[in-house]
Protein backbone atom coordinates (compact mmCIF):
# COMPACT_ATOMS: atom_id res chain seq x y z
CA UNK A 1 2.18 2.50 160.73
CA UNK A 2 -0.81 2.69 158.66
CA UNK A 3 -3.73 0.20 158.66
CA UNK A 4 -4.20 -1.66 155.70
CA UNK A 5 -7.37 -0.03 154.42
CA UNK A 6 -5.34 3.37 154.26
CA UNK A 7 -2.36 1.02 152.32
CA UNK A 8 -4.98 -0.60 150.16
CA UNK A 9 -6.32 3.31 148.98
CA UNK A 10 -2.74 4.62 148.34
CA UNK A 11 -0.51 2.73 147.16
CA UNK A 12 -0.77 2.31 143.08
CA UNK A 13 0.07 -0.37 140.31
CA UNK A 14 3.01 1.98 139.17
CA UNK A 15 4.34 2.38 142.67
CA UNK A 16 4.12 -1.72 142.76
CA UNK A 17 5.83 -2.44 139.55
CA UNK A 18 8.38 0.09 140.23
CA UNK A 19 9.44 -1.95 143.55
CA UNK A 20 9.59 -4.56 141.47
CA UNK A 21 11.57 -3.91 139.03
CA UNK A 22 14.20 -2.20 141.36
CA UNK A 23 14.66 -4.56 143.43
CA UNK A 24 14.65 -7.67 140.53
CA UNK A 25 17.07 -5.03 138.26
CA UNK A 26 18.99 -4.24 141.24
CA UNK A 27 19.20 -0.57 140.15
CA UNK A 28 16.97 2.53 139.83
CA UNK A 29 18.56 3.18 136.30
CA UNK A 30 17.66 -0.30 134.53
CA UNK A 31 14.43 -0.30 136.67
CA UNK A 32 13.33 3.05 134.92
CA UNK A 33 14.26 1.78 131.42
CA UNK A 34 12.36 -1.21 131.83
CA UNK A 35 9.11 0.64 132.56
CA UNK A 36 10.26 3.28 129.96
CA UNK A 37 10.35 6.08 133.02
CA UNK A 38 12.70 8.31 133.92
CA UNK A 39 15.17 7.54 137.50
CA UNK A 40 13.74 10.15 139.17
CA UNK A 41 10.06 9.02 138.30
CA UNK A 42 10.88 5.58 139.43
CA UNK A 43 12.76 6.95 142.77
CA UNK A 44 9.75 8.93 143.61
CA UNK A 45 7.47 5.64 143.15
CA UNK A 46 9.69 4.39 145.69
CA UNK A 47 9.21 7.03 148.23
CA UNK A 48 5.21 6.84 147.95
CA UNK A 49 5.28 3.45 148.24
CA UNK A 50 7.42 3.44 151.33
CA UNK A 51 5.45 6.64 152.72
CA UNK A 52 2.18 4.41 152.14
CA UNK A 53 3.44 1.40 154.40
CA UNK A 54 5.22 2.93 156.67
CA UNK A 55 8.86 1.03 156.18
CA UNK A 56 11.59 1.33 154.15
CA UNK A 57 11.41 -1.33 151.43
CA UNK A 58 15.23 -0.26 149.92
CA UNK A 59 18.45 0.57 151.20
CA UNK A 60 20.21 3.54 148.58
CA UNK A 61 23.78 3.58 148.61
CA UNK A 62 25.68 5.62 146.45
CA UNK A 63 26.17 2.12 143.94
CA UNK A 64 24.06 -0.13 144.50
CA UNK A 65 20.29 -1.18 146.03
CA UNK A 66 19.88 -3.72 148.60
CA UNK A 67 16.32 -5.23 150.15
CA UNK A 68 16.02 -4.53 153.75
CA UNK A 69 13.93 -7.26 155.60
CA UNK A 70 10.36 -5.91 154.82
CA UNK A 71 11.69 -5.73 151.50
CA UNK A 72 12.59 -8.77 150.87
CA UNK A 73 9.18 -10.25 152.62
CA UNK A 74 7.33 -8.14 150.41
CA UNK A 75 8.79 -9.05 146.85
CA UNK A 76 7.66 -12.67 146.03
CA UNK A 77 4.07 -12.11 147.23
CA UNK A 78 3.95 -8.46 145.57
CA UNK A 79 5.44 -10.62 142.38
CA UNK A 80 2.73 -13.40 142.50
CA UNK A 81 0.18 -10.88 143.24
CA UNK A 82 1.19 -8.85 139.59
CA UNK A 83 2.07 -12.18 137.40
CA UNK A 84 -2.26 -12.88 138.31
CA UNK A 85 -3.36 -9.97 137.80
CA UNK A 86 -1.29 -9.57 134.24
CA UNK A 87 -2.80 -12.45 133.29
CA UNK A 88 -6.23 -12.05 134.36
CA UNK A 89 -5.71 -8.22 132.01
CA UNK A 90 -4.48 -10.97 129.34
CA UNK A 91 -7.66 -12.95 129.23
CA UNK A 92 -9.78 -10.07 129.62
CA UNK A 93 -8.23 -8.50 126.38
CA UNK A 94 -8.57 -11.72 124.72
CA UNK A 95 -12.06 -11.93 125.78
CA UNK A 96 -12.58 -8.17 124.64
CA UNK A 97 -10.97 -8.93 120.84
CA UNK A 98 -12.47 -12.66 120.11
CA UNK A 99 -16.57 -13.78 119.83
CA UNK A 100 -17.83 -15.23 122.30
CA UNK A 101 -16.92 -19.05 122.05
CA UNK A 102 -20.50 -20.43 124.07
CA UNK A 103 -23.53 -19.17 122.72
CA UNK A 104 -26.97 -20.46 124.74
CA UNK A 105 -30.28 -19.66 122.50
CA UNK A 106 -33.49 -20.74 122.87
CA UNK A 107 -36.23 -20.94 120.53
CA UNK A 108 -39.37 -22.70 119.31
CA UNK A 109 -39.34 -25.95 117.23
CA UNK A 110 -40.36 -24.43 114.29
CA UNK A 111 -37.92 -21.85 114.32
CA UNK A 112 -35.34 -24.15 115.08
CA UNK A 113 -36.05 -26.19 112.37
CA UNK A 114 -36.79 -23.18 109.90
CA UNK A 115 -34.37 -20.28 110.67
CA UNK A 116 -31.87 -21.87 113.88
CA UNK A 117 -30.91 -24.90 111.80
CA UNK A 118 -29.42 -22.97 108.75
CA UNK A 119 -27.40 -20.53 111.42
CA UNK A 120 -25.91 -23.37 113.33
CA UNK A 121 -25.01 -25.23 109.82
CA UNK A 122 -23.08 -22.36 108.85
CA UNK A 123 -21.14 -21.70 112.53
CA UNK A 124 -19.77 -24.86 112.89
CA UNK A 125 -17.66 -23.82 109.87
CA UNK A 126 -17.12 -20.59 110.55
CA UNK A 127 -16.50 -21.08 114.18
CA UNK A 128 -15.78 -24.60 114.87
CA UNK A 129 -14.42 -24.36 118.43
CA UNK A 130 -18.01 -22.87 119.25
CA UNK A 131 -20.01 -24.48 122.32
CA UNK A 132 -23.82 -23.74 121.11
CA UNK A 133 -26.62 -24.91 123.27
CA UNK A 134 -29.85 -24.72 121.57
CA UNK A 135 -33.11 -25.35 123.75
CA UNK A 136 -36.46 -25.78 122.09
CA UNK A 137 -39.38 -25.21 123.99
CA UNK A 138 -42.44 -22.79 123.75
CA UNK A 139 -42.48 -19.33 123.48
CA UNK A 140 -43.58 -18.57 127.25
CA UNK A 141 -40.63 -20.78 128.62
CA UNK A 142 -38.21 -18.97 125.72
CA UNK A 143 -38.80 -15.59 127.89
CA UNK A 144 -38.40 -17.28 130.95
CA UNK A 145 -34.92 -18.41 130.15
CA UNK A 146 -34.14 -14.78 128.52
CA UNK A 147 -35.47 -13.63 131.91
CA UNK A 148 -33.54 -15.54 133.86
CA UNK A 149 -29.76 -15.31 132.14
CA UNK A 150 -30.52 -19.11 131.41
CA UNK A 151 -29.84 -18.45 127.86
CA UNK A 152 -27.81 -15.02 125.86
CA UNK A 153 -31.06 -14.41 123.33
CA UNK A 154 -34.26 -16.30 122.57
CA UNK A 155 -36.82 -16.30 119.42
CA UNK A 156 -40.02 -16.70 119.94
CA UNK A 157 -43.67 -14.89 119.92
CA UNK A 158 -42.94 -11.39 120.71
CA UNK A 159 -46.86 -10.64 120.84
CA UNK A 160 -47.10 -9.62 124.79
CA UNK A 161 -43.53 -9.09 124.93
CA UNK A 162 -42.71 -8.47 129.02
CA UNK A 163 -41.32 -4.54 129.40
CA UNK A 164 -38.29 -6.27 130.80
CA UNK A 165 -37.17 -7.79 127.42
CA UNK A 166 -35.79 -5.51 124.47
CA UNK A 167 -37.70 -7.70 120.97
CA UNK A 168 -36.00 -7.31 117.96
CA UNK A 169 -38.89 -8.40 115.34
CA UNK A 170 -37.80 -11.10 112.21
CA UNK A 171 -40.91 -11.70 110.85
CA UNK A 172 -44.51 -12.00 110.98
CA UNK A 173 -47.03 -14.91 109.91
CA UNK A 174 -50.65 -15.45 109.53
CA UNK A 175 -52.72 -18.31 111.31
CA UNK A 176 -54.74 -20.61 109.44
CA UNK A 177 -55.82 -24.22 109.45
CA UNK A 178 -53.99 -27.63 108.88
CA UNK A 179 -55.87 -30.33 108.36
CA UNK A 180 -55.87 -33.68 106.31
CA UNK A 181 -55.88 -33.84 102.67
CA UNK A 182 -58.71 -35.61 102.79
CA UNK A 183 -60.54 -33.65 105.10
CA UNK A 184 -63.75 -31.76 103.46
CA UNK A 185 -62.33 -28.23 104.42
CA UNK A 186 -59.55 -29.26 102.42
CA UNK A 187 -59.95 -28.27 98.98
CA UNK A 188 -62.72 -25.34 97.42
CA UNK A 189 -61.80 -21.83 98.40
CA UNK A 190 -57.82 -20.07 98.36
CA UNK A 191 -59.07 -19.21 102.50
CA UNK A 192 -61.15 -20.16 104.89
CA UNK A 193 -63.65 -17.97 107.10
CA UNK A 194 -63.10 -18.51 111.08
CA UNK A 195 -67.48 -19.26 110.95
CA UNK A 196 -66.58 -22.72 108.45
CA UNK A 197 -64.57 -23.73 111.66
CA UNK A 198 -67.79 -24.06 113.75
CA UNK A 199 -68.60 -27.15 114.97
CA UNK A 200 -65.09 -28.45 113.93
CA UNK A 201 -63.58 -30.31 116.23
CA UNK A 202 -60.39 -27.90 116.99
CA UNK A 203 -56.84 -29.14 118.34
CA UNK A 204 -55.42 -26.31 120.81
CA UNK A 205 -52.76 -26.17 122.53
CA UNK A 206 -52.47 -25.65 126.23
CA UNK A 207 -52.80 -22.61 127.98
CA UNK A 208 -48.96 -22.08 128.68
CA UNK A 209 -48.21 -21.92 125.21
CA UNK A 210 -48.26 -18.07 124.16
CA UNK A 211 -49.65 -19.14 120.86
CA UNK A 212 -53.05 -20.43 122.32
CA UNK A 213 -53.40 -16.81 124.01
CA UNK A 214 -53.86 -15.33 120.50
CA UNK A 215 -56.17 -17.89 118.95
CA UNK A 216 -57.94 -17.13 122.01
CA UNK A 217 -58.79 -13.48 120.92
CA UNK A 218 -61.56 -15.52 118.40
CA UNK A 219 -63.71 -15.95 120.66
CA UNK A 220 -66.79 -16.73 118.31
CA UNK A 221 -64.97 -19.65 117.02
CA UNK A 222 -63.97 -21.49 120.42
CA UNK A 223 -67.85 -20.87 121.40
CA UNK A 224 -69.12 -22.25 118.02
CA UNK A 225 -66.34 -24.86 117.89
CA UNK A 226 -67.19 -28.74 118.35
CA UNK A 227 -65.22 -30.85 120.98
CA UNK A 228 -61.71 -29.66 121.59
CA UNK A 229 -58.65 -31.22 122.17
CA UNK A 230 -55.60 -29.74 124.06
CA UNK A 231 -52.32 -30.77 123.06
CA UNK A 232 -48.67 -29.20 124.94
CA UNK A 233 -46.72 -28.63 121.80
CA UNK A 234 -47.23 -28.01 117.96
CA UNK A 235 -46.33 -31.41 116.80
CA UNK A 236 -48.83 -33.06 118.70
CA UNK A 237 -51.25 -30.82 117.38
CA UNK A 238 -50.15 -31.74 113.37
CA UNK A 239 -49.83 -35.06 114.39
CA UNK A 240 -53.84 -35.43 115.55
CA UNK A 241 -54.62 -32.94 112.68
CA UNK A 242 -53.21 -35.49 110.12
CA UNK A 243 -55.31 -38.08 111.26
CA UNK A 244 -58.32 -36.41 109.72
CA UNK A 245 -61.61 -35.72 111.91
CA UNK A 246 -60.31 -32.81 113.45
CA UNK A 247 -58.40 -28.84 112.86
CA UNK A 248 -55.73 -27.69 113.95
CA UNK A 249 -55.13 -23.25 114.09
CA UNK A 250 -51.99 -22.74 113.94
CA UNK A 251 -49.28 -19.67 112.65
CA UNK A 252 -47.87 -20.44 109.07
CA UNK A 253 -44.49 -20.95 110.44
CA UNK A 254 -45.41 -23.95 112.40
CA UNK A 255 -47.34 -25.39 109.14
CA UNK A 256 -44.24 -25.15 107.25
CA UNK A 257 -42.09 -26.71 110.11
CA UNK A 258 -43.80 -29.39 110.86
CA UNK A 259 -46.68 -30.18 108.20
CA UNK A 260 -46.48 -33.66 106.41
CA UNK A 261 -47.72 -34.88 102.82
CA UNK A 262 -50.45 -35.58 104.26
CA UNK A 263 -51.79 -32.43 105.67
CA UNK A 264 -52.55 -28.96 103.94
CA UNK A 265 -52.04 -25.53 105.73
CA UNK A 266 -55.31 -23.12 104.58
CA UNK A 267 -55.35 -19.57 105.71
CA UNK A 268 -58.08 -18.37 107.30
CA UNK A 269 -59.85 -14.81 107.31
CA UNK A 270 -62.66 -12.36 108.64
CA UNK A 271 -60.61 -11.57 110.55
CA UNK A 272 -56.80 -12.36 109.81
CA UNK A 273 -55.01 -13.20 112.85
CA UNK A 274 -51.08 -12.25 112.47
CA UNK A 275 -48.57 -12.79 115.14
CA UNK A 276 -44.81 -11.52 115.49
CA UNK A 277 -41.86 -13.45 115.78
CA UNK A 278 -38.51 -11.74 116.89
CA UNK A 279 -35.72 -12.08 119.05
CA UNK A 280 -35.31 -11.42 122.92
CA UNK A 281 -32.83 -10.94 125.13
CA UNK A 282 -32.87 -8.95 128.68
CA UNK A 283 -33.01 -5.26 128.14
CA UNK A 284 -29.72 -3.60 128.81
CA UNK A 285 -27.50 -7.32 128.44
CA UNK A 286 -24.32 -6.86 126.48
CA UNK A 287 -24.28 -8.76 123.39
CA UNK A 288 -21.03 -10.06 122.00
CA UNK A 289 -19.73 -9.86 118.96
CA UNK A 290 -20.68 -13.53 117.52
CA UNK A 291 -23.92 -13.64 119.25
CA UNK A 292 -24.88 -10.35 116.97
CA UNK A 293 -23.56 -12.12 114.07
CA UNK A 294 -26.14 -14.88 114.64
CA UNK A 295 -29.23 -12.40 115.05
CA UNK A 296 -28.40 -11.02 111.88
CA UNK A 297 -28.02 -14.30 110.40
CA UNK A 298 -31.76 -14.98 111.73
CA UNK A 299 -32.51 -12.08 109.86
CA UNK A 300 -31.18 -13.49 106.07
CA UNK A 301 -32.98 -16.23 106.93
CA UNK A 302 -36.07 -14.69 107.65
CA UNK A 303 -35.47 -12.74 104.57
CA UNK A 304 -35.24 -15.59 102.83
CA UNK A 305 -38.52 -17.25 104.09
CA UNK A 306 -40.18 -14.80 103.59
CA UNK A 307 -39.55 -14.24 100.01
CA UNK A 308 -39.94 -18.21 99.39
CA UNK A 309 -43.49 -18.15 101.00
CA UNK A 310 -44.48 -14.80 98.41
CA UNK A 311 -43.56 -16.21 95.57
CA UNK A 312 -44.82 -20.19 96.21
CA UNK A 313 -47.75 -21.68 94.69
CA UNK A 314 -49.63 -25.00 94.76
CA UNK A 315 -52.23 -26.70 96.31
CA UNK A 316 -51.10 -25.37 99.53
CA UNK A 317 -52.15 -21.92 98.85
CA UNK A 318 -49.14 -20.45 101.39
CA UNK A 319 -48.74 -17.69 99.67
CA UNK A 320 -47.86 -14.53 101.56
CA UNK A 321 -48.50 -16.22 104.65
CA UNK A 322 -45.17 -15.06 105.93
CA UNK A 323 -43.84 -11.51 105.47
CA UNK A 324 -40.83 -9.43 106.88
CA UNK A 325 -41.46 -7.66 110.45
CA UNK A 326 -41.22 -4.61 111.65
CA UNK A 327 -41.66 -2.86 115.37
CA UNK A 328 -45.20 -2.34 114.29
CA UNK A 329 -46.28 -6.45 114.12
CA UNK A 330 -46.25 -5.58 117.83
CA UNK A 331 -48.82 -3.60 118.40
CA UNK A 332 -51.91 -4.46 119.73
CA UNK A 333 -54.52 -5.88 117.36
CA UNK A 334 -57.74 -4.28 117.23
C-alpha cells in the first residue's frame, strides 16, 4: 500500500467526487450524469482512485455497485471532507464578488473631521451592514498602523513617506499662523514673513508628530523665536493659540479643522512651507473593492476643499491655502 504522502499527491477532486457520487447514485451511469461526464470517464476516476490507495473501494457486477468495507469506511469522511471544502469555495466566491464589509482607516483629526467624516456619512447609506473603524492619531502613528496591517489604508503627511508604503497624494496645504483675533499679528498684511515670528512665543508640537519635523526645516525662526511651548496634538496647540500671547504654525488643513471664532489662520512666506497629504497603505496589499471606493471618495472631497479654499474670501485670508496634489508635493523641498 502506499503511504499517505504518495495518496495525498495523487489522488484528485474529480477522482473524489466521482466515488462519491457512485457509490451515493449506486450506479456508474447516474454518477456520470450527475457530474455531466461520460461512464467511462467516471469508471476510469474509479480505477485511479483505487490505484492511488491501494484497495478496491467498489465491487462491479454486471447490474449493480456495491461498497466493499474500505469503501464504505471511506464515504462519510470523504463526504464531510467535500461538503467543507464546497463551502469554504462558497464563501471565498462570495468574498471575491461583494466589498469588503470591515474597513479599518486611520487618519489625522483634521482629516477626519474634513475629508473622513463626509465618506463615512455617505457609507452608512450606501453600505449599511459596513463595520468601519476609524482611528485618529498623528501622522507618524498613521504609518505605523499601515505598517503593521493594524489598519487597510491610512491618510496622513506623506512628506518622508517610508519606501515600504505605496502614497497616493490628495492634496497639498501651506503652513501659516493661527493666532487670536486680538493678537497684534492679527490684522495688517494678506501674509506674514517667518522673521515677524521672532521673538513670538511659538506653540509646537512634539517631536513624534511628523508635522513638527517640517516646521523644523525653519530653522531661523525656532532660533529667533521667544519661549516655546510643546503640545502632543493640534488641538492643544489651537486651544493655547486662542488664548492670545502666543503662535501657533500649523498646515492650513488643521486651521480649517479645528480653528474657532476666535482665532484667525494667516499664511506665512519667505519661504512658503507646503506639505503633502495622501493616502498609505503597505506596498503590494490588495485593496478591495469598497476600500477603493472610499480613496476615491477622499479624492471628491479633496476636490472639493480645495476648490472651496480658492475661491473663499474674508478676513481669514485662506485663500489658495489648499490646492490639489500630485506625486510631485513629494519631493524634497529645497
Amino acid at each position: 500500500m502506499n503511504d499517505g504522502s504518495t495518496v495525498s499527491r495523487r489522488a484528485t477532486l474529480k477522482q473524489l467526487r466521482a466515488f462519491c457520487e457512485v457509490a451515493e447514485r449506486g450506479g456508474f451511469n447516474a454518477a456520470a450524469q450527475a457530474l455531466h461526464a461520460t461512464q467511462p470517464a467516471v469508471s476510469g476516476y474509479i480505477r485511479q482512485l483505487e490505484r492511488s490507495l491501494g484497495v478496491v473501494l467498489i465491487e462491479r457486477t454486471t447490474r449493480s455497485v456495491a461498497l466493499t468495507p474500505a469503501g464504505r469506511e471511506l464515504l462519510p469522511r470523504l463526504r464531510s471532507a467535500l461538503a467543507d471544502m464546497d463551502a469554504v469555495l462558497i464563501e471565498v466566491s462570495a468574498l471575491a464578488r461583494e466589498p469588503c464589509a470591515h474597513v479599518a482607516i486611520a487618519a489625522a483629526g483634521s482629516v477626519v473631521t474634513l475629508l473622513l467624516a463626509p465618506v463615512v456619512a455617505a457609507l452608512r447609506e450606501s453600505h449599511p451592514q459596513l463595520t468601519l473603524r476609524v482611528i485618529e492619531t498623528n501622522g507618524q502613528h498613521v504609518r505605523r498602523l499601515v505598517q503593521s496591517g493594524d489598519v487597510s489604508f491610512g491618510v496622513t503627511t506623506l512628506d518622508g513617506c517610508e519606501p515600504e508604503l505605496d502614497a497616493r497624494p490628495l492634496l497639498s496645504d501651506r503652513f501659516g499662523a493661527l493666532m487670536a483675533k486680538h493678537h497684534p499679528l492679527a490684522n495688517g498684511e494678506p501674509a506674514l514673513s517667518w522673521s515677524m515670528l521672532a521673538g513670538e512665543t511659538l506653540v509646537e508640537l512634539t517631536e513624534e508628530n511628523c508635522l513638527r519635523r517640517l516646521f523644523d526645516d525653519s530653522v531661523a525662526l525656532r532660533a529667533s523665536a521667544g519661549s516655546r511651548v510643546e503640545v502632543s496634538t493640534v488641538h492643544a496647540a489651537v486651544a493655547l493659540a486662542a488664548q492670545g500671547g502666543s503662535i501657533a504654525v500649523l498646515p492650513a488643513l488643521c486651521a480649517y479643522a479645528f480653528a474657532t471664532p476666535s482665532t484667525v489662520f494667516r499664511p506665512v512666506d519667505g519661504p512658503e512651507i507646503w506639505r503633502c497629504v495622501g493616502v498609505v497603505r503597505r506596498r503590494g496589499a490588495v485593496i478591495s473593492v469598497l476600500e477603493e471606493q472610499i480613496v476615491r471618495s477622499l479624492g471628491g472631497e479633496a476636490a472639493a476643499l480645495a476648490f472651496s479654499a480658492a475661491t473663499r474670501s474674508g478676513t481669514h485670508g485662506d485663500a489658495l491655502h489648499l490646492r490639489l496634489a500630485d506625486m510631485a508635493c513629494m519631493s524634497p523641498r529645497a
